[in-house]
PDB file of N, CA and C in Angstrom:
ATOM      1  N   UNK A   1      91.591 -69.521 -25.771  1.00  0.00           N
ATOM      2  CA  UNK A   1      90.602 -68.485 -25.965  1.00  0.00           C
ATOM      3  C   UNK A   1      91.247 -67.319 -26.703  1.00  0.00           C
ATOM      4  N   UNK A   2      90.875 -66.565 -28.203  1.00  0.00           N
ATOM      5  CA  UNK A   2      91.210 -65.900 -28.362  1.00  0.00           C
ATOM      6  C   UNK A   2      90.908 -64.062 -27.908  1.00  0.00           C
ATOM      7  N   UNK A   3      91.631 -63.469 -28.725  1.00  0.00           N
ATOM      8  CA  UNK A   3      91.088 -62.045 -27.813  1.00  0.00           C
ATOM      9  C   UNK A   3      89.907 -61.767 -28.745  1.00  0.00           C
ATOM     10  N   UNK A   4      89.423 -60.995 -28.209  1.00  0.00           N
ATOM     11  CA  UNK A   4      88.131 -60.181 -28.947  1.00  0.00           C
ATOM     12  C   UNK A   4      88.526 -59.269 -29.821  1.00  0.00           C
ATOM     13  N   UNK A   5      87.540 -59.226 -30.497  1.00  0.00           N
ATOM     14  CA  UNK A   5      88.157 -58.353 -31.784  1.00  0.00           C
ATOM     15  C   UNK A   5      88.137 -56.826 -31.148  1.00  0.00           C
ATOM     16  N   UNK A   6      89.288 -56.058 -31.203  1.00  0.00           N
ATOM     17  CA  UNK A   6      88.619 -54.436 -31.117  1.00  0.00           C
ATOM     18  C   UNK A   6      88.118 -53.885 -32.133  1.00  0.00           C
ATOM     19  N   UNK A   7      86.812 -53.070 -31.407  1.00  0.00           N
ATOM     20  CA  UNK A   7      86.177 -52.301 -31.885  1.00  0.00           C
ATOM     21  C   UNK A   7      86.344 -50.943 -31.326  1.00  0.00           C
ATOM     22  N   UNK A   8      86.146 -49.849 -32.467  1.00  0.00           N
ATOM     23  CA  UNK A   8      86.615 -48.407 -32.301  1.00  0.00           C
ATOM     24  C   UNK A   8      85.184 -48.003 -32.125  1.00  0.00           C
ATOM     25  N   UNK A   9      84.843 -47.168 -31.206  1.00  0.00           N
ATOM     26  CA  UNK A   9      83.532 -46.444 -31.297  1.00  0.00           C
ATOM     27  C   UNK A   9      83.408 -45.011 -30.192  1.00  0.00           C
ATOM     28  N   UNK A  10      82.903 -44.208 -31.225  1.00  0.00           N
ATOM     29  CA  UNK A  10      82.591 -42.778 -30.334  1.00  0.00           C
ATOM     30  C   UNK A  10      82.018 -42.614 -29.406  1.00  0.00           C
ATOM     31  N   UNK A  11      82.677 -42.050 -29.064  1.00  0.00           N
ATOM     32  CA  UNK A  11      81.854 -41.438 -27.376  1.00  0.00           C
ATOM     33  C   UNK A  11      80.472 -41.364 -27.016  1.00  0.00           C
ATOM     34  N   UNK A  12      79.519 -41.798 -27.502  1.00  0.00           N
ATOM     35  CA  UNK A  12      77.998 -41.013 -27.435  1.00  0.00           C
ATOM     36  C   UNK A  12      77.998 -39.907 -26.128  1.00  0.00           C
ATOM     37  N   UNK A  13      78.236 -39.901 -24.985  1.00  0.00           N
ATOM     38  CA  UNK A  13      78.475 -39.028 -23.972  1.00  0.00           C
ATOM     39  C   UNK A  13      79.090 -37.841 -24.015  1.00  0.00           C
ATOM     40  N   UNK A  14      79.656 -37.969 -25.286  1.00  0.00           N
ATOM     41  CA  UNK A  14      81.056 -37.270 -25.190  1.00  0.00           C
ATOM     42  C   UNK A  14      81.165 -36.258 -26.518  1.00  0.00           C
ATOM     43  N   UNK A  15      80.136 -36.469 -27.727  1.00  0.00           N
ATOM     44  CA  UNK A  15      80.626 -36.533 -28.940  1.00  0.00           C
ATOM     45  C   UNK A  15      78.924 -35.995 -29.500  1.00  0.00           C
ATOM     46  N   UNK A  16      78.984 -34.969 -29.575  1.00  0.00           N
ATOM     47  CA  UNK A  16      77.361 -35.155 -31.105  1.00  0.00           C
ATOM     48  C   UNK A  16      77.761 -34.335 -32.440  1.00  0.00           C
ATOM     49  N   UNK A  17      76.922 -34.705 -33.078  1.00  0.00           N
ATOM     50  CA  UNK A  17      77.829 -34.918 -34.744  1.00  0.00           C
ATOM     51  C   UNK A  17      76.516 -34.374 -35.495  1.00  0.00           C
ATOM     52  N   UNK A  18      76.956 -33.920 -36.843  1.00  0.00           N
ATOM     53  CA  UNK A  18      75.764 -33.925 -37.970  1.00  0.00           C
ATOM     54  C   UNK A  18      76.491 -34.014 -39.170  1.00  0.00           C
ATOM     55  N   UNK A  19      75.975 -34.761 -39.982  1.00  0.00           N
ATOM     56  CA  UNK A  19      76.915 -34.580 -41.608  1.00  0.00           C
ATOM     57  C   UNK A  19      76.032 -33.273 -42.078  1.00  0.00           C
ATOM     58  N   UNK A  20      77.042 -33.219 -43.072  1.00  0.00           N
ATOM     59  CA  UNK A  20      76.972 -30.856 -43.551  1.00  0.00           C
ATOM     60  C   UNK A  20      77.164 -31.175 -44.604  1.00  0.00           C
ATOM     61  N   UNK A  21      76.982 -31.320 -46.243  1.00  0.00           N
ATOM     62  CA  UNK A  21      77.264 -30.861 -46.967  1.00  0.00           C
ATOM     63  C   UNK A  21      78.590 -32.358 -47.992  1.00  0.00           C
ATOM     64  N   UNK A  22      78.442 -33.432 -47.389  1.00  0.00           N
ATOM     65  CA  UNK A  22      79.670 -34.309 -47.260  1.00  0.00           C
ATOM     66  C   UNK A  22      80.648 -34.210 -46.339  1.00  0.00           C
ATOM     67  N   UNK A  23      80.720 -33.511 -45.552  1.00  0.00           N
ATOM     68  CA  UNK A  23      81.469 -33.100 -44.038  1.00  0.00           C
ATOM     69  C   UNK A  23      80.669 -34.030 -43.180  1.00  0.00           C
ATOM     70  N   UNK A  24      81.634 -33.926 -41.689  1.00  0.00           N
ATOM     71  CA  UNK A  24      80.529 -33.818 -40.487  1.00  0.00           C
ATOM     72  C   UNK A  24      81.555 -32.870 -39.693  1.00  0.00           C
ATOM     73  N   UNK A  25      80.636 -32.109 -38.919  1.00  0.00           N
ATOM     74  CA  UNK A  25      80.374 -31.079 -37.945  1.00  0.00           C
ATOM     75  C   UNK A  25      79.945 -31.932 -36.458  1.00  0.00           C
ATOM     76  N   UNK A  26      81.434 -31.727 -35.628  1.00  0.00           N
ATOM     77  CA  UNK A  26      81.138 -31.886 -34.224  1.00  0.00           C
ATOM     78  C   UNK A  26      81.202 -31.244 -33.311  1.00  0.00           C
ATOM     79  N   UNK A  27      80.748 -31.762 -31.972  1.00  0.00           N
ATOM     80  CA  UNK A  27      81.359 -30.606 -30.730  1.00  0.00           C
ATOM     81  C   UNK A  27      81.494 -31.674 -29.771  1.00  0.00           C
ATOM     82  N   UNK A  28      83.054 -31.635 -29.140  1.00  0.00           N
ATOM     83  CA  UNK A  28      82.845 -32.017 -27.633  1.00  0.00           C
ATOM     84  C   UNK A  28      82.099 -31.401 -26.516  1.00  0.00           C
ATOM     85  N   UNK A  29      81.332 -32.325 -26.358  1.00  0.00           N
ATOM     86  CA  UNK A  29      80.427 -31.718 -25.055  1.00  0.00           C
ATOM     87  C   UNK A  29      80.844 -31.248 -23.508  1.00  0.00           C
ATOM     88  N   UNK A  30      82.093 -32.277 -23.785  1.00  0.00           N
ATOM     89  CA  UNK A  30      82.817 -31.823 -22.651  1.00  0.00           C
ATOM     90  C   UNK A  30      83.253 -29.954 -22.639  1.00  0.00           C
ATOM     91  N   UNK A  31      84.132 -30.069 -23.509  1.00  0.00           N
ATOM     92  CA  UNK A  31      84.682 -28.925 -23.517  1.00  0.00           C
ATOM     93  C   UNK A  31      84.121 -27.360 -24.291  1.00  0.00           C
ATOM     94  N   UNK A  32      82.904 -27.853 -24.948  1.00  0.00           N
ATOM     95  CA  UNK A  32      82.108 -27.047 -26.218  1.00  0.00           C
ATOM     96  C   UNK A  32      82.942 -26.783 -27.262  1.00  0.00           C
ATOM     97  N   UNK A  33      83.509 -27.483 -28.044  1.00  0.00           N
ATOM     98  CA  UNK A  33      84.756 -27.521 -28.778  1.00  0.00           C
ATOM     99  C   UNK A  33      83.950 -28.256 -30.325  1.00  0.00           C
ATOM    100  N   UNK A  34      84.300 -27.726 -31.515  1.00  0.00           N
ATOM    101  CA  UNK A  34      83.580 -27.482 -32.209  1.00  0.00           C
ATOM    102  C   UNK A  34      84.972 -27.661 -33.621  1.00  0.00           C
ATOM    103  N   UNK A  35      84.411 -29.129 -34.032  1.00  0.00           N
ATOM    104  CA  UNK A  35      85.488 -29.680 -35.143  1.00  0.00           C
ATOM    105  C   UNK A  35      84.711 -30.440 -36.339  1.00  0.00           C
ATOM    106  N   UNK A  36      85.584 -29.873 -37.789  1.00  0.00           N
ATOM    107  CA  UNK A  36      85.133 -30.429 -39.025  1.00  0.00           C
ATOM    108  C   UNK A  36      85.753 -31.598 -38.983  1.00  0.00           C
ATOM    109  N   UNK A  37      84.996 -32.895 -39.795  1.00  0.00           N
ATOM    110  CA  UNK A  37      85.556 -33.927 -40.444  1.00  0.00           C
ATOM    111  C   UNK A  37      85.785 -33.952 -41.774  1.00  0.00           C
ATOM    112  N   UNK A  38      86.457 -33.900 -42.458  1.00  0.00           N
ATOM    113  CA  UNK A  38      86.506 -33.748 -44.029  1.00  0.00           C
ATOM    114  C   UNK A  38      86.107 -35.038 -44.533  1.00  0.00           C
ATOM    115  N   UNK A  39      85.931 -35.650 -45.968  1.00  0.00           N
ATOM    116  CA  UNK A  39      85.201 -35.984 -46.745  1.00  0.00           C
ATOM    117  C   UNK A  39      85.348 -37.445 -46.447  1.00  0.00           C
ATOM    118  N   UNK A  40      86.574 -37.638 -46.257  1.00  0.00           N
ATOM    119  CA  UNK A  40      86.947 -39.098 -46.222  1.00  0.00           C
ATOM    120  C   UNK A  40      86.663 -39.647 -44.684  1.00  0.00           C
ATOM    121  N   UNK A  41      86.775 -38.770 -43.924  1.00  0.00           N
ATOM    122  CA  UNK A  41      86.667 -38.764 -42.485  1.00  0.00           C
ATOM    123  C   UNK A  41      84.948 -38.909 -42.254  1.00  0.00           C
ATOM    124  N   UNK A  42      84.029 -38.184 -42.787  1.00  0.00           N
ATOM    125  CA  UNK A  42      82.808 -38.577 -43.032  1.00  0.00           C
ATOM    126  C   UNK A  42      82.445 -39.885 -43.444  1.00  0.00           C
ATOM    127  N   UNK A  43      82.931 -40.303 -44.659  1.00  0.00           N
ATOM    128  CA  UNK A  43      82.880 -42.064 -44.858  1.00  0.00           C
ATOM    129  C   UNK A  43      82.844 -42.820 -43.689  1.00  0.00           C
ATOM    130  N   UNK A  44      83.604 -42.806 -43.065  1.00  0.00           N
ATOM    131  CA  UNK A  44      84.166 -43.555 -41.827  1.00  0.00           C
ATOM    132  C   UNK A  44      83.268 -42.939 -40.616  1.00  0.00           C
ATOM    133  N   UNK A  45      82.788 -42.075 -40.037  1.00  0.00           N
ATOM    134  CA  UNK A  45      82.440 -41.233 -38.821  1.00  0.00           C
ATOM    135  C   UNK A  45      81.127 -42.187 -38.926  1.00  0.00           C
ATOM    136  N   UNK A  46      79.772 -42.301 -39.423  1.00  0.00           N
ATOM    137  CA  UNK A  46      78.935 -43.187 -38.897  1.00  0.00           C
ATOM    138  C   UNK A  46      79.142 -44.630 -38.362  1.00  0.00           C
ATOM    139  N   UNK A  47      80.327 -45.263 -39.357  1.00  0.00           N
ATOM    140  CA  UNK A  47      80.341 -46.230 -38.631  1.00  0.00           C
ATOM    141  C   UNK A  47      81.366 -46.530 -37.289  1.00  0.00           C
ATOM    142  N   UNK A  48      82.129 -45.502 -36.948  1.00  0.00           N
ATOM    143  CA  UNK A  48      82.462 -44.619 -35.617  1.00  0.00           C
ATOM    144  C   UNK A  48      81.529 -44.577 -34.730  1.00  0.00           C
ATOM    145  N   UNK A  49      80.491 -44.459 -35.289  1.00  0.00           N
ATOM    146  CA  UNK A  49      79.270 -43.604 -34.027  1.00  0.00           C
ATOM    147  C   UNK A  49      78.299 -45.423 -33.646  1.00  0.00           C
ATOM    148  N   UNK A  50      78.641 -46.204 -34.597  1.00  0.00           N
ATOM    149  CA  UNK A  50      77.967 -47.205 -34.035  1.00  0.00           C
ATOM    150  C   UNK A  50      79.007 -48.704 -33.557  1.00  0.00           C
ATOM    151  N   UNK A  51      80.465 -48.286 -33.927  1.00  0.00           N
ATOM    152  CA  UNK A  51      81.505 -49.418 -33.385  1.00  0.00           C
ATOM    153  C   UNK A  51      81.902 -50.270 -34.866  1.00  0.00           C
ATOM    154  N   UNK A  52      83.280 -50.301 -35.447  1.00  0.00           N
ATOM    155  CA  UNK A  52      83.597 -51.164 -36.215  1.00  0.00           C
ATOM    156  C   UNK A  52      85.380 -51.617 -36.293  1.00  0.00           C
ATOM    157  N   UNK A  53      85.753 -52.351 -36.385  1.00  0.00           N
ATOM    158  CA  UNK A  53      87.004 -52.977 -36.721  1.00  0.00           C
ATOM    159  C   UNK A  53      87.578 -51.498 -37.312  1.00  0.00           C
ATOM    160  N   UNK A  54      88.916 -51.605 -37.166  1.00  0.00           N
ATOM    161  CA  UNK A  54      89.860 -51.108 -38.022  1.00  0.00           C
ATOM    162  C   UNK A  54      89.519 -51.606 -39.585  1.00  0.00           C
ATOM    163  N   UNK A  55      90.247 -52.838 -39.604  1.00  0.00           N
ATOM    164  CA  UNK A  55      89.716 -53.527 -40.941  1.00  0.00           C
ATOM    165  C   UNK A  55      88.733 -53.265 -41.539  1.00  0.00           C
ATOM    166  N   UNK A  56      87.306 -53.142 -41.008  1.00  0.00           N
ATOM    167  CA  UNK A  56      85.936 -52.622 -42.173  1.00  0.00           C
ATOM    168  C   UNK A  56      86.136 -51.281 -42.292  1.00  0.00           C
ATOM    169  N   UNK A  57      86.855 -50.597 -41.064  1.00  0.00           N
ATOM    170  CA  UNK A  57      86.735 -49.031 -41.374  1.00  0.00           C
ATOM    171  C   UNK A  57      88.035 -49.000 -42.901  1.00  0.00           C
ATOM    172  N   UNK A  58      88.961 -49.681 -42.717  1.00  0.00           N
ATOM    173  CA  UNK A  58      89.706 -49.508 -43.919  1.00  0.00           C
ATOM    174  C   UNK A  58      89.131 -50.134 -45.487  1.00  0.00           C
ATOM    175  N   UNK A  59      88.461 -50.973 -45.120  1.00  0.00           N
ATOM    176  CA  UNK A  59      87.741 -51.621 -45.970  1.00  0.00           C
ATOM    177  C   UNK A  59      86.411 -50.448 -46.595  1.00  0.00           C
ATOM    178  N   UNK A  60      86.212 -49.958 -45.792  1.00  0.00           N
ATOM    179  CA  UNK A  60      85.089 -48.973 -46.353  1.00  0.00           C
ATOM    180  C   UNK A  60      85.450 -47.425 -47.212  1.00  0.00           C
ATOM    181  N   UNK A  61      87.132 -47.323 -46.199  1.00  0.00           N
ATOM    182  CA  UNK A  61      87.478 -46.073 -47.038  1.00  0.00           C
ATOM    183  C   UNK A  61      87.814 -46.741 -48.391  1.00  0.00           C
ATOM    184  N   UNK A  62      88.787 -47.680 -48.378  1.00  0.00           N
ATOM    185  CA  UNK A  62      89.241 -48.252 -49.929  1.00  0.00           C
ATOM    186  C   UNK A  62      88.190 -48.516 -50.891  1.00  0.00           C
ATOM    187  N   UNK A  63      87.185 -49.077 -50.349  1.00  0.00           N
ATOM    188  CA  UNK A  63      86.024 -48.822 -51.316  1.00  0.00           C
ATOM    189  C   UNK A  63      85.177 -47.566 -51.724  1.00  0.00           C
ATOM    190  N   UNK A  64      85.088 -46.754 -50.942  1.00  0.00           N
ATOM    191  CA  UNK A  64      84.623 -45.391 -51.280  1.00  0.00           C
ATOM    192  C   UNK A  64      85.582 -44.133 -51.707  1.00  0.00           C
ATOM    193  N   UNK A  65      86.673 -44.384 -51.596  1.00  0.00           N
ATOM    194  CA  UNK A  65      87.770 -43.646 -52.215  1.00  0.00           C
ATOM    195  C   UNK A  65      88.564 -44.050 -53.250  1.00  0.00           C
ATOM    196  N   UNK A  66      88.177 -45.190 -53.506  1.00  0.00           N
ATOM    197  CA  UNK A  66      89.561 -45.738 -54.599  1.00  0.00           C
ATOM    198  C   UNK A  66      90.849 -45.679 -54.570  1.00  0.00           C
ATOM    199  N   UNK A  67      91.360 -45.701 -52.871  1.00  0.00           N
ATOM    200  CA  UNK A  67      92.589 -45.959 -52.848  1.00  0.00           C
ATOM    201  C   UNK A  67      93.233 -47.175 -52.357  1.00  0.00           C
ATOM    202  N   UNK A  68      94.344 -47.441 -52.315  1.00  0.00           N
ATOM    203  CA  UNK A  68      95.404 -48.719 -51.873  1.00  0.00           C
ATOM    204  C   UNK A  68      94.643 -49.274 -50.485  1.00  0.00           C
ATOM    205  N   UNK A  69      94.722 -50.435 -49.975  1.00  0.00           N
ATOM    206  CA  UNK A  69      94.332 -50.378 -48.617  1.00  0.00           C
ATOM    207  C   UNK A  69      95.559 -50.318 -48.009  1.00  0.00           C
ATOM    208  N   UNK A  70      97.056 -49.872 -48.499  1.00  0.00           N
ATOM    209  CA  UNK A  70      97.908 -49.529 -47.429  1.00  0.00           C
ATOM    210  C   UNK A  70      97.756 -47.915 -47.213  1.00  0.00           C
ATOM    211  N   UNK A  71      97.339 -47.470 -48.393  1.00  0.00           N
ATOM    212  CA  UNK A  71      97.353 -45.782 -47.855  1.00  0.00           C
ATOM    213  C   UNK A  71      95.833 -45.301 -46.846  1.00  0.00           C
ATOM    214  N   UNK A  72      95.043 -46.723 -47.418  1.00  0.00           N
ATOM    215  CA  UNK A  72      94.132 -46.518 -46.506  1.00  0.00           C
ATOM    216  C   UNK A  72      93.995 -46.973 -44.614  1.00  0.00           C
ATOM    217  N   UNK A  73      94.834 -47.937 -44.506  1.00  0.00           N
ATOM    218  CA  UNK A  73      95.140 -48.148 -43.468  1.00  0.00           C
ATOM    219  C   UNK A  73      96.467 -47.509 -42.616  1.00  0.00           C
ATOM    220  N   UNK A  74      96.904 -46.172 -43.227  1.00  0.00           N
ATOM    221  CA  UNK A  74      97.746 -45.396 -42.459  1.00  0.00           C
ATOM    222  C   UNK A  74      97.022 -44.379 -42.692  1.00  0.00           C
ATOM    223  N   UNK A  75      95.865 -43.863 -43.397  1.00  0.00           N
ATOM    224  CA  UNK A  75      94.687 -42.967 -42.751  1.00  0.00           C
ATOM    225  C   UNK A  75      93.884 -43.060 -41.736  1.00  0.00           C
ATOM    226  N   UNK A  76      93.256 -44.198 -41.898  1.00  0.00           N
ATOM    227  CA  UNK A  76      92.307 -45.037 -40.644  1.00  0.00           C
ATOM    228  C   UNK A  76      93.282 -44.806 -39.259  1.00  0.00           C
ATOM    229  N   UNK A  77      94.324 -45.127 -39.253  1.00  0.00           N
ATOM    230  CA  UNK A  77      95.603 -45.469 -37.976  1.00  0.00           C
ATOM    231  C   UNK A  77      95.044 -43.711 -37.520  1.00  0.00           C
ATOM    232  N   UNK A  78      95.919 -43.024 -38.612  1.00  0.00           N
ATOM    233  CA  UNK A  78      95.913 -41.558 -37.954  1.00  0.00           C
ATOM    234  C   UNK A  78      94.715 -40.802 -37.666  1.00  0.00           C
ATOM    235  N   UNK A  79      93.828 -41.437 -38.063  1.00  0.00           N
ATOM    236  CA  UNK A  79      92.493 -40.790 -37.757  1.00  0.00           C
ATOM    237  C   UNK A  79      91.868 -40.735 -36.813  1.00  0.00           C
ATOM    238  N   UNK A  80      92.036 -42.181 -36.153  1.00  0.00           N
ATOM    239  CA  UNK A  80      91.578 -42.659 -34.894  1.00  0.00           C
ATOM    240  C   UNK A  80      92.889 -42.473 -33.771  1.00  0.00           C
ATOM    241  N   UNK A  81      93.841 -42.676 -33.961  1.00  0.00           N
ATOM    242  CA  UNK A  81      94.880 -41.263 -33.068  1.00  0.00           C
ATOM    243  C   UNK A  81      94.860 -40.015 -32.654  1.00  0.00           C
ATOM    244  N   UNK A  82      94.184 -38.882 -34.070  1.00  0.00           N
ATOM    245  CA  UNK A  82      93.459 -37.944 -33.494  1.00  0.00           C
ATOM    246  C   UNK A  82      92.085 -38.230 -32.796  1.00  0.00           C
ATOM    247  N   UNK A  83      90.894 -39.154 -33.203  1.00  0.00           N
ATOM    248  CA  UNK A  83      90.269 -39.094 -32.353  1.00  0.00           C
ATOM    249  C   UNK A  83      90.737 -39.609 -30.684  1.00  0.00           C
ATOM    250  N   UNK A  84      91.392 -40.505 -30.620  1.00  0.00           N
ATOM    251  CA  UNK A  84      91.958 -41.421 -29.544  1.00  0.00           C
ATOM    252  C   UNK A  84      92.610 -39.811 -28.719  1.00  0.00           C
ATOM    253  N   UNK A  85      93.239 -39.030 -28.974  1.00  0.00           N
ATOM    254  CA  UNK A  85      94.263 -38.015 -28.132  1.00  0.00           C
ATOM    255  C   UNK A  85      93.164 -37.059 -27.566  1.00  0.00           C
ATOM    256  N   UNK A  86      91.889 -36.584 -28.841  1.00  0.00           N
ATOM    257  CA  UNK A  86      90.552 -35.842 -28.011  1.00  0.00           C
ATOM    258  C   UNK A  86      89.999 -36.691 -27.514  1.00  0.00           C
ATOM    259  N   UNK A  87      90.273 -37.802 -26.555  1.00  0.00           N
ATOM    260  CA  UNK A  87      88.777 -38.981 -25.781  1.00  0.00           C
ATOM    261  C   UNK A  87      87.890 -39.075 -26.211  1.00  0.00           C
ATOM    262  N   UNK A  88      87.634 -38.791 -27.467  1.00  0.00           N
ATOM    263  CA  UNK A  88      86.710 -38.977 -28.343  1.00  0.00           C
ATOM    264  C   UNK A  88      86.451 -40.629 -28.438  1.00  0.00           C
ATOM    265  N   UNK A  89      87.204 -41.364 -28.093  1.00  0.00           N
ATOM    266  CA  UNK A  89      86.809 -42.824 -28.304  1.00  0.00           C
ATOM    267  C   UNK A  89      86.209 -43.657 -26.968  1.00  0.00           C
ATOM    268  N   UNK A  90      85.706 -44.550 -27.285  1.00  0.00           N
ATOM    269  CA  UNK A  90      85.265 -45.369 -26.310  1.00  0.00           C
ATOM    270  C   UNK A  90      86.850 -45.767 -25.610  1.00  0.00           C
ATOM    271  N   UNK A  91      86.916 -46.521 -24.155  1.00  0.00           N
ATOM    272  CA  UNK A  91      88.367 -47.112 -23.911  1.00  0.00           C
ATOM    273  C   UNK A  91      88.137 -48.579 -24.210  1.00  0.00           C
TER     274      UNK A  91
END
């Protein structure tokens, strides 16, 4: 039996969001804490809010940014580290 694939996905409990301008604009609800996503971080944040692989999330920045998928997959890593350290993620 193999393992299941992980999937990364936001908090809904935890997390409400709006895209701004090509941004998104959040707040932890927990704490009323109130954080920008920048441009590339927007690419990626909806499909955050509904659950996806590492892999499509890197797959989606490399296609919407035009970069390497190694520089894109040591963005994706650190991105979801900062979200992962605010509990911003599902466990």
């Amino acid at each position: 039996m193999s393992d299941p694939i992980l999937r990364f996905k936001l908090r809904p409990d935890t997390v409400e969001w709006r895209p701004i301008e090509g941004e998104v604009v959040a707040v932890d609800l927990r704490s009323s804490v109130y954080f920008a996503v920048n441009p590339a971080g927007a690419i990626i944040w909806p499909e955050l809010a509904t659950g996806a692989t590492r892999d499509a999330l890197v797959e989606r920045l490399t296609q919407s940014c035009a970069i390497e998928t190694g520089q894109a997959g040591k963005e994706i890593d650190e991105f979801l580290a900062s979200l992962a350290e605010l509990d911003l993620l599902e466990p």
